[in-house]
Protein backbone atom coordinates (compact mmCIF):
# COMPACT_ATOMS: atom_id res chain seq x y z
CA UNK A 1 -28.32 -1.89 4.21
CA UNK A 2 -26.61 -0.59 7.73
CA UNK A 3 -22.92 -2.29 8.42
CA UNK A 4 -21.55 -2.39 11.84
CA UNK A 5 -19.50 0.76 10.15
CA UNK A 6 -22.78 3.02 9.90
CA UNK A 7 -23.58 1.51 13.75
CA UNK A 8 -20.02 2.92 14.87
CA UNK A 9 -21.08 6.41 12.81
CA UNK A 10 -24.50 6.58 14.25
CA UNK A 11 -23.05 6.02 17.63
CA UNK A 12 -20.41 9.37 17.37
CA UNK A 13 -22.58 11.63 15.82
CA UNK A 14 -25.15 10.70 18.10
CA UNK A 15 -23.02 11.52 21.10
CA UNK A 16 -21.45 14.95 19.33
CA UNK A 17 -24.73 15.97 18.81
CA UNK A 18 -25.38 16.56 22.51
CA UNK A 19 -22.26 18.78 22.33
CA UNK A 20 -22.79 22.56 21.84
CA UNK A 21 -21.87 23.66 18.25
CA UNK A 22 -18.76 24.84 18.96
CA UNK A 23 -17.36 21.54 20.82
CA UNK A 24 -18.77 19.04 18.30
CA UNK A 25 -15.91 18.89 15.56
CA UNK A 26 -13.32 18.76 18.40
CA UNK A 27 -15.46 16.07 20.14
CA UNK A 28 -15.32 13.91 17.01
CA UNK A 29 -11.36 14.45 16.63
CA UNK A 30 -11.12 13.12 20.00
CA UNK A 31 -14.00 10.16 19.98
CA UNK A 32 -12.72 8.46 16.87
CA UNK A 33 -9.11 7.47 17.92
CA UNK A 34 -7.66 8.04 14.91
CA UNK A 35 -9.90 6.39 12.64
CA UNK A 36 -9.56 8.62 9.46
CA UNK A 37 -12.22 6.80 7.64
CA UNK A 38 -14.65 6.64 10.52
CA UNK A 39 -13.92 10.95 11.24
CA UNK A 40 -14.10 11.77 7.39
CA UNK A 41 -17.63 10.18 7.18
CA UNK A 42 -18.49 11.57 10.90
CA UNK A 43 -17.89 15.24 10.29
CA UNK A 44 -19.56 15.07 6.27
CA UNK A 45 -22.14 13.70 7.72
CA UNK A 46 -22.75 15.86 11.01
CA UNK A 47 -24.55 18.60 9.78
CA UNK A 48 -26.72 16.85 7.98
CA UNK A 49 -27.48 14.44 11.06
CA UNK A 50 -28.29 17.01 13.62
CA UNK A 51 -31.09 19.05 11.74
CA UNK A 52 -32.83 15.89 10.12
CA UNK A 53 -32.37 13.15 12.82
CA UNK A 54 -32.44 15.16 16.08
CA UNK A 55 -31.44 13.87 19.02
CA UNK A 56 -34.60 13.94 20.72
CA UNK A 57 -36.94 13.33 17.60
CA UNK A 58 -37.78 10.40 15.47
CA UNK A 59 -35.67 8.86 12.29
CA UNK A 60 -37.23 10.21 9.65
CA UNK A 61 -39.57 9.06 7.57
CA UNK A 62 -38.05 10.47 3.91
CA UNK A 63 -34.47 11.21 3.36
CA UNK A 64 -34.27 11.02 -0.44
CA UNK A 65 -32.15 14.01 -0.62
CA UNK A 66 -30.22 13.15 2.12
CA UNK A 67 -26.23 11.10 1.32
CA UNK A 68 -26.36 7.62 1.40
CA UNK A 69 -24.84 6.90 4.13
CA UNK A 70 -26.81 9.27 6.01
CA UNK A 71 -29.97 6.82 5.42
CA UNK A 72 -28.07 4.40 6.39
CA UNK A 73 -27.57 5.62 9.68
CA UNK A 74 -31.18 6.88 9.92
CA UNK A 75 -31.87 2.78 9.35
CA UNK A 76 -29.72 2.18 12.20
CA UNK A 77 -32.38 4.47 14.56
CA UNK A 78 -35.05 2.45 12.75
CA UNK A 79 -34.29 -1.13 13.44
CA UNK A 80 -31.17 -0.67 16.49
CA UNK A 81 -32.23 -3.46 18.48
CA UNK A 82 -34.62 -3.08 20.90
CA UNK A 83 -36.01 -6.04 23.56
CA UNK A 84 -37.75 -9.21 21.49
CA UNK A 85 -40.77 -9.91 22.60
CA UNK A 86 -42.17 -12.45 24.05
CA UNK A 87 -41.12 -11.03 27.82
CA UNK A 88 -43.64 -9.92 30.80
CA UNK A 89 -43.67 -6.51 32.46
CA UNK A 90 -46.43 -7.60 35.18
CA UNK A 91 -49.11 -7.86 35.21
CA UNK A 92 -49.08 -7.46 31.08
CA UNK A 93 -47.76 -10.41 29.09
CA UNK A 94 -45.84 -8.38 25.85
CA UNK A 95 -46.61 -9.87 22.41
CA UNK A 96 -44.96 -7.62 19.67
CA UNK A 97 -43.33 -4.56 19.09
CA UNK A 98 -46.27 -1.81 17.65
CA UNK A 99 -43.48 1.08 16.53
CA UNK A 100 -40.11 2.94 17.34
CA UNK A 101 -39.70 6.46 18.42
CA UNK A 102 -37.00 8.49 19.39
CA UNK A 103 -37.13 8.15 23.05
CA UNK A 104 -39.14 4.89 23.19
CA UNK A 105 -40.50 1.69 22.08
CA UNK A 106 -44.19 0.81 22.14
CA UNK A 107 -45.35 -2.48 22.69
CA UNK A 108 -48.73 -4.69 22.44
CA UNK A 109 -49.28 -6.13 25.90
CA UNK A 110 -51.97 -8.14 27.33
CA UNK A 111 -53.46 -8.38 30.80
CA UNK A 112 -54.22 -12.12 31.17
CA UNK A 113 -56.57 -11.84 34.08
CA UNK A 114 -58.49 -9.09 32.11
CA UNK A 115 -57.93 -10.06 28.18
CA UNK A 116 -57.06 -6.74 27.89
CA UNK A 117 -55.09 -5.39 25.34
CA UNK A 118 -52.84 -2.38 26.40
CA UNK A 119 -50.12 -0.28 25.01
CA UNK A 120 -46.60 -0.42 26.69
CA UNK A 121 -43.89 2.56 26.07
CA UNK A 122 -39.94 1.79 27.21
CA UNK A 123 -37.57 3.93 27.39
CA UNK A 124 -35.10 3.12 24.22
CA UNK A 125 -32.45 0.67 25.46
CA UNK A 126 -29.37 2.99 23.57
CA UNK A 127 -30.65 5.47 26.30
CA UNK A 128 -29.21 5.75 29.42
CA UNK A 129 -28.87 8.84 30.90
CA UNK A 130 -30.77 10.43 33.44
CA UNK A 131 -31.42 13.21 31.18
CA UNK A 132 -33.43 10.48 29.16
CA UNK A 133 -34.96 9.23 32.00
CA UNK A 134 -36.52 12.83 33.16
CA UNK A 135 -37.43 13.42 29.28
CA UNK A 136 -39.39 10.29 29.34
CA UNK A 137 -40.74 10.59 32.47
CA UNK A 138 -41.65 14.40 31.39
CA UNK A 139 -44.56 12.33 28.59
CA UNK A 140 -46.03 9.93 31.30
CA UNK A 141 -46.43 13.04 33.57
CA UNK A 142 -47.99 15.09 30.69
CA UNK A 143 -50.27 12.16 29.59
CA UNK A 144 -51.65 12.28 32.98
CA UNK A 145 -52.95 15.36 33.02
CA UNK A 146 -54.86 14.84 30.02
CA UNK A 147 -58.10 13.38 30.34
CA UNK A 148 -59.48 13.63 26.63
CA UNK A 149 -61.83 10.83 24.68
CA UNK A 150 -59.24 11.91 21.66
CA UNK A 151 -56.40 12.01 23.77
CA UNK A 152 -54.96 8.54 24.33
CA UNK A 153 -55.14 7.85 28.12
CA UNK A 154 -52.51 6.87 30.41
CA UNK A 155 -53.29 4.05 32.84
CA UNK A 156 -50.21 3.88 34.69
CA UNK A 157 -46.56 3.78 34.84
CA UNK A 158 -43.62 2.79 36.50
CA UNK A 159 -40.33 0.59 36.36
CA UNK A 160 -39.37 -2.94 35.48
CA UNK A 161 -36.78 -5.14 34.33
CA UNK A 162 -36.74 -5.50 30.70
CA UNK A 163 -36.69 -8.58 28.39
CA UNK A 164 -35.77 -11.90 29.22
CA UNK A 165 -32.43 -12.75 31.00
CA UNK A 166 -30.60 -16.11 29.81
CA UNK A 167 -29.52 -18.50 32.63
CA UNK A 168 -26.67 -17.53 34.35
CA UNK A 169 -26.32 -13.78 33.15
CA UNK A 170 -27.17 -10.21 35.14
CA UNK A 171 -30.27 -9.29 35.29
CA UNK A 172 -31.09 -6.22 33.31
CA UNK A 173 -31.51 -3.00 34.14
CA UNK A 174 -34.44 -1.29 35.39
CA UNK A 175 -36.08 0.74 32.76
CA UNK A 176 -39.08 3.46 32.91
CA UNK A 177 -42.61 2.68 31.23
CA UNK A 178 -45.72 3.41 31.16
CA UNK A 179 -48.74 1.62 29.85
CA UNK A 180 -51.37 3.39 27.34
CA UNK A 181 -54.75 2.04 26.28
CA UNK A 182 -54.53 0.13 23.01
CA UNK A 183 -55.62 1.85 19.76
CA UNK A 184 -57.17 -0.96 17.16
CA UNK A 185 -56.81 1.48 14.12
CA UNK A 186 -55.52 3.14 11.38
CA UNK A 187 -53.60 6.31 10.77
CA UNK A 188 -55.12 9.52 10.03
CA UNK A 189 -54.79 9.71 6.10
CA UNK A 190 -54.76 5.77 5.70
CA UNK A 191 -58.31 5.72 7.31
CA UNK A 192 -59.50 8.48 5.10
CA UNK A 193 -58.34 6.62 2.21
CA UNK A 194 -59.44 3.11 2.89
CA UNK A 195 -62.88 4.52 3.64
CA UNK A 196 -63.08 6.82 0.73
CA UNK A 197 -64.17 9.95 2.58
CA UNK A 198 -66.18 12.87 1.27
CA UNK A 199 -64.19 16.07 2.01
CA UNK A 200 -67.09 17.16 4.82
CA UNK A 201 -66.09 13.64 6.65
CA UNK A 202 -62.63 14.41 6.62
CA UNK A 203 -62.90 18.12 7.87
CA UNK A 204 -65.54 16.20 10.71
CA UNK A 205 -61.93 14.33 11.69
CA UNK A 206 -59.80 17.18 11.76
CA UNK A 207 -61.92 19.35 13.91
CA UNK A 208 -62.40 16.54 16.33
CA UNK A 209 -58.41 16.40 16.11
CA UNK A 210 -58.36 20.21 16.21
CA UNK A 211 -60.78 20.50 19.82
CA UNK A 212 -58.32 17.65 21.25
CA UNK A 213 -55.04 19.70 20.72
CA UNK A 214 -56.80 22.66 22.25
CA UNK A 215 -57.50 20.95 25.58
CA UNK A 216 -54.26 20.48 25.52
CA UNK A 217 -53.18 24.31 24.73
CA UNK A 218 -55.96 24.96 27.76
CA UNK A 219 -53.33 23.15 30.36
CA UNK A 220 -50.45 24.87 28.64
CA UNK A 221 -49.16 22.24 26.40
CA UNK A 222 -47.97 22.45 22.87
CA UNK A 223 -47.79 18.78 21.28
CA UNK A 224 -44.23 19.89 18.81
CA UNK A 225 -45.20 16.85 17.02
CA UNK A 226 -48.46 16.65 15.39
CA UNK A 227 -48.79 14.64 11.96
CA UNK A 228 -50.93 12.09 10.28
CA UNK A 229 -48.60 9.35 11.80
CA UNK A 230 -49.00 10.54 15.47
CA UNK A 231 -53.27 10.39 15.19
CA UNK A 232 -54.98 6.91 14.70
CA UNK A 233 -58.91 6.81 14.50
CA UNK A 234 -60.46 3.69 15.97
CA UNK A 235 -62.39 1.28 14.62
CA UNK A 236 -65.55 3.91 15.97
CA UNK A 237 -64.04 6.08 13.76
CA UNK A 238 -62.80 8.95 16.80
CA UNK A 239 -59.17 9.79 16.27
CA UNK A 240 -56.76 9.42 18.98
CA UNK A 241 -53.64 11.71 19.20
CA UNK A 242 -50.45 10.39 20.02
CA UNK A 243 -46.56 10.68 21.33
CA UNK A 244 -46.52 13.94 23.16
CA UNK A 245 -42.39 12.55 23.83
CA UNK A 246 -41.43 16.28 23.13
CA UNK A 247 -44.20 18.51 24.18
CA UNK A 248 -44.07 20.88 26.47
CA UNK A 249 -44.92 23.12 28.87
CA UNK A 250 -45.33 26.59 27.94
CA UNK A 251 -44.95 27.83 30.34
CA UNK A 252 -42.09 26.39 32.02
CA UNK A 253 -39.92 25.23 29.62
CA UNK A 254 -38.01 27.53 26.94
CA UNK A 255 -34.56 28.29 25.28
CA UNK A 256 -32.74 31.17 26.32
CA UNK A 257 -31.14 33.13 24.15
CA UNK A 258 -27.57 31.43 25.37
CA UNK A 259 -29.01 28.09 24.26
CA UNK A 260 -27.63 26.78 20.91
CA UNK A 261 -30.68 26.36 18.64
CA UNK A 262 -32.23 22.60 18.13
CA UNK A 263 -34.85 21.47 15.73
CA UNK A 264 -36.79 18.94 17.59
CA UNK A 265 -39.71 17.25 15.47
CA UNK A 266 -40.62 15.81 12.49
CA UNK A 267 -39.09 18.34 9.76
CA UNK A 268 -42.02 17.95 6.79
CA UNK A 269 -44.78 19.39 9.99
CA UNK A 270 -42.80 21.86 11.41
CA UNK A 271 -43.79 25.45 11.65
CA UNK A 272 -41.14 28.03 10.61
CA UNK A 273 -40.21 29.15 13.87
CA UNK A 274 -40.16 25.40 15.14
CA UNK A 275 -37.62 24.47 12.49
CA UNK A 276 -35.38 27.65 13.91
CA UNK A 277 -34.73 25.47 16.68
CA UNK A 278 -35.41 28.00 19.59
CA UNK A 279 -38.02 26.54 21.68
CA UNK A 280 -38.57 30.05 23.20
CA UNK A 281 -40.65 30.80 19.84
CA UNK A 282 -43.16 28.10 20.23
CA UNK A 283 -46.93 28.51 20.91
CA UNK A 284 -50.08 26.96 20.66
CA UNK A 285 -49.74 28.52 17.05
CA UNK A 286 -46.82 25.99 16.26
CA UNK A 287 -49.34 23.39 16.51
CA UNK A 288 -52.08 25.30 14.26
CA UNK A 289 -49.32 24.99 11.71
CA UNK A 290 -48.89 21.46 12.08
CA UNK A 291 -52.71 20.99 11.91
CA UNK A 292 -52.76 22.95 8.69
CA UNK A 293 -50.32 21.14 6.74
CA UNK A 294 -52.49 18.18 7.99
CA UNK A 295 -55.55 18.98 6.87
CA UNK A 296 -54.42 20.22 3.75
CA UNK A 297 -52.68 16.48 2.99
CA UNK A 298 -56.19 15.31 4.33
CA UNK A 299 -57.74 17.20 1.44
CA UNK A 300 -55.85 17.44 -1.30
CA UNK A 301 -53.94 13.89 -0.71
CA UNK A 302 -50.09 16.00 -0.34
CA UNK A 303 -48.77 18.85 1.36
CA UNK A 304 -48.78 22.31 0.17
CA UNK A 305 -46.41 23.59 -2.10
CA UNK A 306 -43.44 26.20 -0.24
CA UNK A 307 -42.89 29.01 -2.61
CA UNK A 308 -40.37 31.15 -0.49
CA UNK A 309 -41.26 31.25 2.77
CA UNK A 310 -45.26 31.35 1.66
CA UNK A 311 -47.49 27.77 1.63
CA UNK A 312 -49.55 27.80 -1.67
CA UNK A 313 -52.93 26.31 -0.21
CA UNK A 314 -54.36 24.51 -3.03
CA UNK A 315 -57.05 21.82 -2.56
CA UNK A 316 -57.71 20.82 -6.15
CA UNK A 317 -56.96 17.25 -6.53
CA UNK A 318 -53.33 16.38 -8.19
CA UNK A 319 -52.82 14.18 -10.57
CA UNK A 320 -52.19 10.64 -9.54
CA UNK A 321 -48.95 9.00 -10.34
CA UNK A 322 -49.48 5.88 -12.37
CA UNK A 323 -48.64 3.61 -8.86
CA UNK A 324 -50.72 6.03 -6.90
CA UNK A 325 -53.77 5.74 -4.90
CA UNK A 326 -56.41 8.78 -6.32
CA UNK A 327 -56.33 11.87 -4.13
CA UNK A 328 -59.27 12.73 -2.28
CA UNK A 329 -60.93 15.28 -3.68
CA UNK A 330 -63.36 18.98 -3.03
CA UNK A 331 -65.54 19.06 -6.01
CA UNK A 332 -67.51 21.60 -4.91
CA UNK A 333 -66.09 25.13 -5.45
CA UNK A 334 -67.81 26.48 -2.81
CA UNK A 335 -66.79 24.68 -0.08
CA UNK A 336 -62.58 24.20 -1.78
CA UNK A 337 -62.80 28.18 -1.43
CA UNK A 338 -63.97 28.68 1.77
CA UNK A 339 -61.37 25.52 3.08
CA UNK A 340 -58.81 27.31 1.45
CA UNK A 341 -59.28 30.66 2.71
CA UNK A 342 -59.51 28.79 6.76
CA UNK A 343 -55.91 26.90 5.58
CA UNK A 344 -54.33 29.76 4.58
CA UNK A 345 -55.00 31.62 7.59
CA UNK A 346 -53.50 28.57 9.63
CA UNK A 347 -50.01 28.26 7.33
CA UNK A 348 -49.07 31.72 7.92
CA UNK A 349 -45.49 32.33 7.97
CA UNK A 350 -45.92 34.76 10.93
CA UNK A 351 -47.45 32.83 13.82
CA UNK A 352 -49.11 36.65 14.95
CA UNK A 353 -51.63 35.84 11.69
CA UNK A 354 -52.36 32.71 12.62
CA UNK A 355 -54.82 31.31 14.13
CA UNK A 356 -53.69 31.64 18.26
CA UNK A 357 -55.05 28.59 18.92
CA UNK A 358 -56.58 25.12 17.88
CA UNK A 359 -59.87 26.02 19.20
CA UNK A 360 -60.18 29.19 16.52
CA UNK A 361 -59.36 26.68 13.50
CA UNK A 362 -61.79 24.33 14.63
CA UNK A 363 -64.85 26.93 14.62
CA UNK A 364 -63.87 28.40 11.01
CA UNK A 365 -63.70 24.80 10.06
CA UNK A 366 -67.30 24.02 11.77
CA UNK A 367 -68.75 27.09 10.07
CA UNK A 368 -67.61 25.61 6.71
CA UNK A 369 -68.81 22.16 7.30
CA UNK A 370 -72.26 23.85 8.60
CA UNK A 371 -72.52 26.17 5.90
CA UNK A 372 -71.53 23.55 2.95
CA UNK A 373 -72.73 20.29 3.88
CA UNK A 374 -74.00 17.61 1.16
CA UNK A 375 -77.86 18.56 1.49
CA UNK A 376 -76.84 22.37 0.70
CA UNK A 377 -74.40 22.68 -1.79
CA UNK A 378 -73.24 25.52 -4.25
CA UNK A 379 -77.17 27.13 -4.00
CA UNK A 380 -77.05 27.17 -0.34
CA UNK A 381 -73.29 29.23 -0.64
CA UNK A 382 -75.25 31.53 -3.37
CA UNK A 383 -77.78 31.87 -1.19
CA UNK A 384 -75.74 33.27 1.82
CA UNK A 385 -73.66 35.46 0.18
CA UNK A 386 -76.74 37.35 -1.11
CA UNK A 387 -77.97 37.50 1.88
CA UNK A 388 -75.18 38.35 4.24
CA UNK A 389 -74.09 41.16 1.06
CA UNK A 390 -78.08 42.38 1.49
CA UNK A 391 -77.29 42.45 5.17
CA UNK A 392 -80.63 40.67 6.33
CA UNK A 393 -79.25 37.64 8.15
CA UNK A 394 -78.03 38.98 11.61
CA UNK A 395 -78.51 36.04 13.01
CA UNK A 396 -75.05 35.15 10.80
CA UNK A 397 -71.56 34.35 12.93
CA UNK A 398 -69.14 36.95 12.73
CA UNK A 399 -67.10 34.09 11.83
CA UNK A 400 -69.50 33.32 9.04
CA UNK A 401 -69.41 36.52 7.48
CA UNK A 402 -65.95 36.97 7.52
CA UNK A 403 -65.42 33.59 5.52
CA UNK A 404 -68.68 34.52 3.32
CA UNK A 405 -66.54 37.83 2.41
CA UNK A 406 -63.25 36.02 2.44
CA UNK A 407 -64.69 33.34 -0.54
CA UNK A 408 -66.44 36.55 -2.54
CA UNK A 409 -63.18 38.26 -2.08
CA UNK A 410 -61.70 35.00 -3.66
CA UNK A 411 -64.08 34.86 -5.98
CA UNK A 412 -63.55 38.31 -7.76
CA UNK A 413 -59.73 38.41 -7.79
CA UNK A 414 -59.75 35.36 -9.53
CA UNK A 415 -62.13 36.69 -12.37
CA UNK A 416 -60.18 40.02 -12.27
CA UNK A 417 -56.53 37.91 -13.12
CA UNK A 418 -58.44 35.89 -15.79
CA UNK A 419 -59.96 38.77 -17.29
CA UNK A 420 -56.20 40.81 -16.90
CA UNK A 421 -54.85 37.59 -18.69
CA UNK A 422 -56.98 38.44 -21.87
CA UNK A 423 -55.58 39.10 -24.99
């Protein structure tokens, strides 16, 4: 449970971590006043705090690993807070609070002319700077450029006084917003689940995930933030990427090599050279990373097991914990291989062997779906790799061959390890 202490703690490392590296511990020394207690939990805690809750990205989601009292504070960032609802920014009539980010707070509103539902984002009342306000100001102006029917779309944005204001006190301060169109749905993996998808529906999902983030790699924008949490599929059952609060540019905005190096994201999506903290590294390849760690918890129900700085892809259903929901599961061979050999391409260490974009990802992942659909099956894979090895099928993608080569290739190292594994 968070005390007023782990408020006061949240509050100083918050501030240090805006400090260069250097400054921070002397920063502290000087912020606490002499509190010994309040310094000796600030500085154990401090390097935890600034590469798991970053100052610009969201309160985790697991810190079992993490001290105590560091999950304490990251409860602080969950539930500081925020303005209660029921309030009006007009025309919009605000009901309840829908989540918490780092930057903002997004709210159900309702346009009572129109009995429409809408989406409200605030800026996050603990910030106050102007250096907040551009950052936040940064997402409305990137939402507006996209234009994408799995995008979610911006419908406007602007100022307003915040929350209701008792008789007799100051009115409160203007704060930025801007108001979304309202997604009735469910996240990514929870709608998977609760509909029981086949493995060919939920590669369907992904690529239509996959073709959004690539419109918005074709305007130069890398999302930074992509996870199952961030994309909610309607009740049509098109998903609708959200929070682009720390994309960028990629043009315009990077890290020199002056800058002091700052993970922003959500740790268990990043891509290696996201995590390194130098924003100079990132590409539309960072976000094929993210989409392959996605897909592979789409198919296989978890992430991918890190063995050194390699991602084991392994789509083969785990076991389910007695309290656990059953994985979802690729029973046919065929298509696990050739869904393996696309995710391991995508989790790459180096981002140069990756897939360059989101747009590549999504044709190998077509091609799979085409070539292994429900109607097909195992014979139809047979049947292809016979004829692409007897080299009468020209009409074959070059993308097709090279995953029809990729599964044989598969295929007859893992007979040649089981037969070296004979006594």
């Amino acid at each position: 449970m968070a005390t007023e202490f782990h408020r006061q703690v949240r509050d100083v490392l918050d501030a240090a971590a805006r400090k260069r590296t250097a400054e921070r511990t002397a920063f502290l020394r000087t912020v606490t006043r002499g509190d010994r207690l309040l310094l000796r939990e600030a500085l154990s805690l401090l390097p935890h705090y600034v590469s798991i809750v970053p100052v610009d990205g969201e309160a985790p989601d697991g810190l079992a690993g993490c001290p105590t009292a560091l999950r304490a504070v990251a409860d602080v960032l969950r539930h500081e807070p925020e303005w209660e609802p029921p309030f009006a920014i007009a025309p919009y009539t605000v009901s309840e609070i829908l989540g918490c980010g780092g930057m903002g707070v997004v709210y159900r509103g309702v346009d009572p002319t129109r009995h429409k539902e809408v989406a409200i984002k605030v800026l996050r009342r603990r910030l106050r700077g102007s250096e907040d306000r551009s950052r936040f100001k940064r997402e409305e102006e990137l939402l507006r450029q996209l234009k994408h029917p799995n995008i979610v779309r911006l419908l406007h944005g602007g100022e307003a006084r915040v929350g209701r204001t008792p008789p007799g006190e100051r009115l409160p301060e203007m704060r930025p917003y801007f108001v979304m169109e309202y997604v009735r749905g469910a996240t990514l993996s929870a709608y998977a689940d609760e509909r029981e998808l086949s493995a060919i529906e939920r590669v369907r999902l992904l690529v239509s995930v996959c073709r959004a983030v690539q419109y918005a790699h074709d305007r130069g924008i890398v999302h930074r933030d992509l996870k199952p949490h961030n994309i909610l599929v309607d009740e049509t059952g098109a998903p609708k990427i959200l929070d682009f609060g720390i994309a960028m540019f990629e043009s315009f905005e990077f890290a020199t090599d002056a800058d002091e190096p700052r993970f922003i994201g959500t740790p268990a999506y990043a891509s290696p050279e996201q995590a390194s903290g130098r924003a100079v590294a990132l590409t539309p390849a960072s976000d094929v990373y993210s989409l392959g760690l996605i897909g592979h918890e789409l198919l296989a129900g978890r992430l991918p097991q890190r063995v050194g700085a390699r991602m084991v892809v392994d789509l083969r259903s785990a076991e389910a914990q007695p309290d656990d929901a059953p994985a979802p599961s690729v029973c046919d061979p065929g298509l696990r291989y050739a869904l393996e050999v696309v995710l391991a391409r995508a989790l790459q260490h180096e981002r140069g062997r990756r897939y360059a974009h989101a747009g590549a990802l999504a044709d190998d992942l077509e091609d799979v779906v085409n070539a292994y659909d429900a109607a097909r099956g195992w014979r139809a894979l047979r049947k292809g790799v016979a004829s692409f090895l007897r080299g009468d099928s020209p009409a074959a993608s070059s993308t097709h061959k090279r995953l029809l080569a990729a599964i044989l290739r598969r295929r007859i190292e893992a007979e040649l390890d089981r037969r070296a594994q004979r006594p």
